[in-house]
C-alpha atoms as a PDB file:
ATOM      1  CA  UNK A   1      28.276  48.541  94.368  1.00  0.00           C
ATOM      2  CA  UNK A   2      27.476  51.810  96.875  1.00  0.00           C
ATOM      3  CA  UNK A   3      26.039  50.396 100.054  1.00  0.00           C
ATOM      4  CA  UNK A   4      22.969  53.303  99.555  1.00  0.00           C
ATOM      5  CA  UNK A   5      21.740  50.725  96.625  1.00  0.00           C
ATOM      6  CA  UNK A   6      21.602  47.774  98.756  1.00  0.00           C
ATOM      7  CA  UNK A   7      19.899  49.423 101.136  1.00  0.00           C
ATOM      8  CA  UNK A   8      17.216  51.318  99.350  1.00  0.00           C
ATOM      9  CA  UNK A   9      13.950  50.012  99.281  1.00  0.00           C
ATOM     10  CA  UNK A  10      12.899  50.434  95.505  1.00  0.00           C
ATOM     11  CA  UNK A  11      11.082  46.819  94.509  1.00  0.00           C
ATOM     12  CA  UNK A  12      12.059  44.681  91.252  1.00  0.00           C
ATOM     13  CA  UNK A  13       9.760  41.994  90.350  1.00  0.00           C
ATOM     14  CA  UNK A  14      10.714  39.435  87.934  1.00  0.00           C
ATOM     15  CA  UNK A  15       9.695  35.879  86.729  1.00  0.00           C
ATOM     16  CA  UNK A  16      11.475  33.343  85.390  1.00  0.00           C
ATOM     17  CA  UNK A  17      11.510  29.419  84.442  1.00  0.00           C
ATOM     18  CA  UNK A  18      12.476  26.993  87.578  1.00  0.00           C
ATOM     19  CA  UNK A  19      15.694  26.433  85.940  1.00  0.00           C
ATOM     20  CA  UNK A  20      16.590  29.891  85.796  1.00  0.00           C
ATOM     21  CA  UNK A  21      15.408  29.953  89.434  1.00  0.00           C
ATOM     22  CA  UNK A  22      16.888  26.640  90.715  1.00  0.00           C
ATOM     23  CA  UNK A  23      20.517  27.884  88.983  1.00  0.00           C
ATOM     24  CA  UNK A  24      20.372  31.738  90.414  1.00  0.00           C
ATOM     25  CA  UNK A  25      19.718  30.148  93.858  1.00  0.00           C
ATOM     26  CA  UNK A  26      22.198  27.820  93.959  1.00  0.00           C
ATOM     27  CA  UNK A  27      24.924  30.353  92.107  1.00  0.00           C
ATOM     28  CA  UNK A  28      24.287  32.762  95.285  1.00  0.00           C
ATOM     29  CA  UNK A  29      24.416  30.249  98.109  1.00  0.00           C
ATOM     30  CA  UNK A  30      27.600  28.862  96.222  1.00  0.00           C
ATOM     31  CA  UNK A  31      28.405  32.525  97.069  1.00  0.00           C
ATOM     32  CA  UNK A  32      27.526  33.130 100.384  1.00  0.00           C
ATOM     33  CA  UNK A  33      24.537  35.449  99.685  1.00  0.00           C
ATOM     34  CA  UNK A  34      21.066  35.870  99.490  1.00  0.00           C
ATOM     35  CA  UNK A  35      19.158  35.594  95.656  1.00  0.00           C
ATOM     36  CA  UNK A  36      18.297  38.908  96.089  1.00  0.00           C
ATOM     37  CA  UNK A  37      21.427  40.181  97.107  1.00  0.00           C
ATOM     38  CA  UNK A  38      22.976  38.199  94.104  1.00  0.00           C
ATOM     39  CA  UNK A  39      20.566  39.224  91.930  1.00  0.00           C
ATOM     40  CA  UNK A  40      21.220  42.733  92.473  1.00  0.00           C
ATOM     41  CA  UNK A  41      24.876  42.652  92.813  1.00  0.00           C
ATOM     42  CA  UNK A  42      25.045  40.622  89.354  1.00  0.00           C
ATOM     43  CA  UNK A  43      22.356  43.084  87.395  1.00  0.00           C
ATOM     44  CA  UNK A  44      24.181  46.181  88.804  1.00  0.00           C
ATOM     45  CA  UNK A  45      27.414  45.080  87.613  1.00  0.00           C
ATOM     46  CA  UNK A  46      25.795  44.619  83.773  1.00  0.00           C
ATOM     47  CA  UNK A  47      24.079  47.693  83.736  1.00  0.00           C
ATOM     48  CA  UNK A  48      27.246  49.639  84.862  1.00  0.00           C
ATOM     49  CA  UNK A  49      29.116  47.922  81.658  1.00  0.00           C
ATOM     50  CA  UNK A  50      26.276  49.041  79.483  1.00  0.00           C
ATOM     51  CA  UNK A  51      25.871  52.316  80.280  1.00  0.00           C
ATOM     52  CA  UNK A  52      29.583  52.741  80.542  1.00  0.00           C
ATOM     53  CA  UNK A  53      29.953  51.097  76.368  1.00  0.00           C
ATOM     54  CA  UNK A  54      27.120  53.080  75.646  1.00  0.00           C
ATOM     55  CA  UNK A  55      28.525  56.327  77.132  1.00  0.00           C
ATOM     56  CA  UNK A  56      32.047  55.301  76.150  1.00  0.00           C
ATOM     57  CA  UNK A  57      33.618  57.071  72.693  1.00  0.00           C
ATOM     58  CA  UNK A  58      36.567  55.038  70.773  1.00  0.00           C
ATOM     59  CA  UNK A  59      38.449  56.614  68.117  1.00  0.00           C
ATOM     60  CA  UNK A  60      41.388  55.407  66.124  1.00  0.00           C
ATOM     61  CA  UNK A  61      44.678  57.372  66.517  1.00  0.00           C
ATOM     62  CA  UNK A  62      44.261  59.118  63.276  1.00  0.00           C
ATOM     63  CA  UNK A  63      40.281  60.391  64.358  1.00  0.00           C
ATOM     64  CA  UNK A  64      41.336  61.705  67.704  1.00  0.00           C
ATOM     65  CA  UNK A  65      44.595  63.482  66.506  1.00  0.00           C
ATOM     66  CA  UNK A  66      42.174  64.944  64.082  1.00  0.00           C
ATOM     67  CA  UNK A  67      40.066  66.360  67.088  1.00  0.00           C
ATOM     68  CA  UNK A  68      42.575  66.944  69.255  1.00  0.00           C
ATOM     69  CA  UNK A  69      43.899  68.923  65.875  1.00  0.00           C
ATOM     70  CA  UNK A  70      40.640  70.770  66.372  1.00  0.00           C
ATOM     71  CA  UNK A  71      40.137  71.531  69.771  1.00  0.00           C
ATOM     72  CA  UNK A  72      43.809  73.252  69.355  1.00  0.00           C
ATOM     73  CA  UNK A  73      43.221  75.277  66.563  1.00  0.00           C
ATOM     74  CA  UNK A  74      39.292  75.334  65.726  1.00  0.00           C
ATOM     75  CA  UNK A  75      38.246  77.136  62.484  1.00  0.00           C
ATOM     76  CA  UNK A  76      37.105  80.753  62.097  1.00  0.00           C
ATOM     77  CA  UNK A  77      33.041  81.013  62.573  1.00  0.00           C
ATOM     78  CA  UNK A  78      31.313  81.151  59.189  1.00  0.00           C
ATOM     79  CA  UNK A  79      29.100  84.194  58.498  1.00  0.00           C
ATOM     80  CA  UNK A  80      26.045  82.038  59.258  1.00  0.00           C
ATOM     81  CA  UNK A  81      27.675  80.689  62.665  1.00  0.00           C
ATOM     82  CA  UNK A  82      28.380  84.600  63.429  1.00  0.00           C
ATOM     83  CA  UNK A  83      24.951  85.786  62.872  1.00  0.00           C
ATOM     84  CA  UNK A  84      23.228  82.788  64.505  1.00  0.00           C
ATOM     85  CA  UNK A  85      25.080  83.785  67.802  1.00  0.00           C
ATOM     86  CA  UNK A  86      24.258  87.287  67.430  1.00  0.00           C
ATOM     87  CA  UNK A  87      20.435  86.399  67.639  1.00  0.00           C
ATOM     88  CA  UNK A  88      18.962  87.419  70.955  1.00  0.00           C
END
């Protein structure tokens, strides 16, 4: 995690059950930390392997030869394409 998020001063507030509380706490001194710093180090992690599936585009071999395919030898404009870009 970049040290500039750790030491930014944006607020989260959250609550939560007591067990949920009682297990976070004792997960981050079983780790040397503070809650918060667990907490953030933890939720940071998950939201960077969200956003990174989310943003993240699998094809099968046969669907990105067919692209690649494409990208190498792309198909002559249509009339419409042609006099779309010609607008001003």
């Amino acid at each position: 995690m970049p040290a500039t998020i750790a030491n930014e001063a944006a607020r989260i507030n959250l609550r939560t059950s007591a067990d949920a509380k009682a297990m976070i706490e004792r997960a981050a001194a079983l780790m040397g930390t503070t809650v918060s710093s667990f907490m953030l180090q933890n939720a940071y992690e998950a939201a960077r392997r969200i956003v990174s599936e989310n943003d993240t585009l699998l094809l099968t071999q046969r669907d990105f030869e067919a692209f690649a395919e494409s990208m190498e030898h792309p198909p002559k404009p249509k009339a419409a394409l042609r006099k779309l870009m010609a607008r001003r």
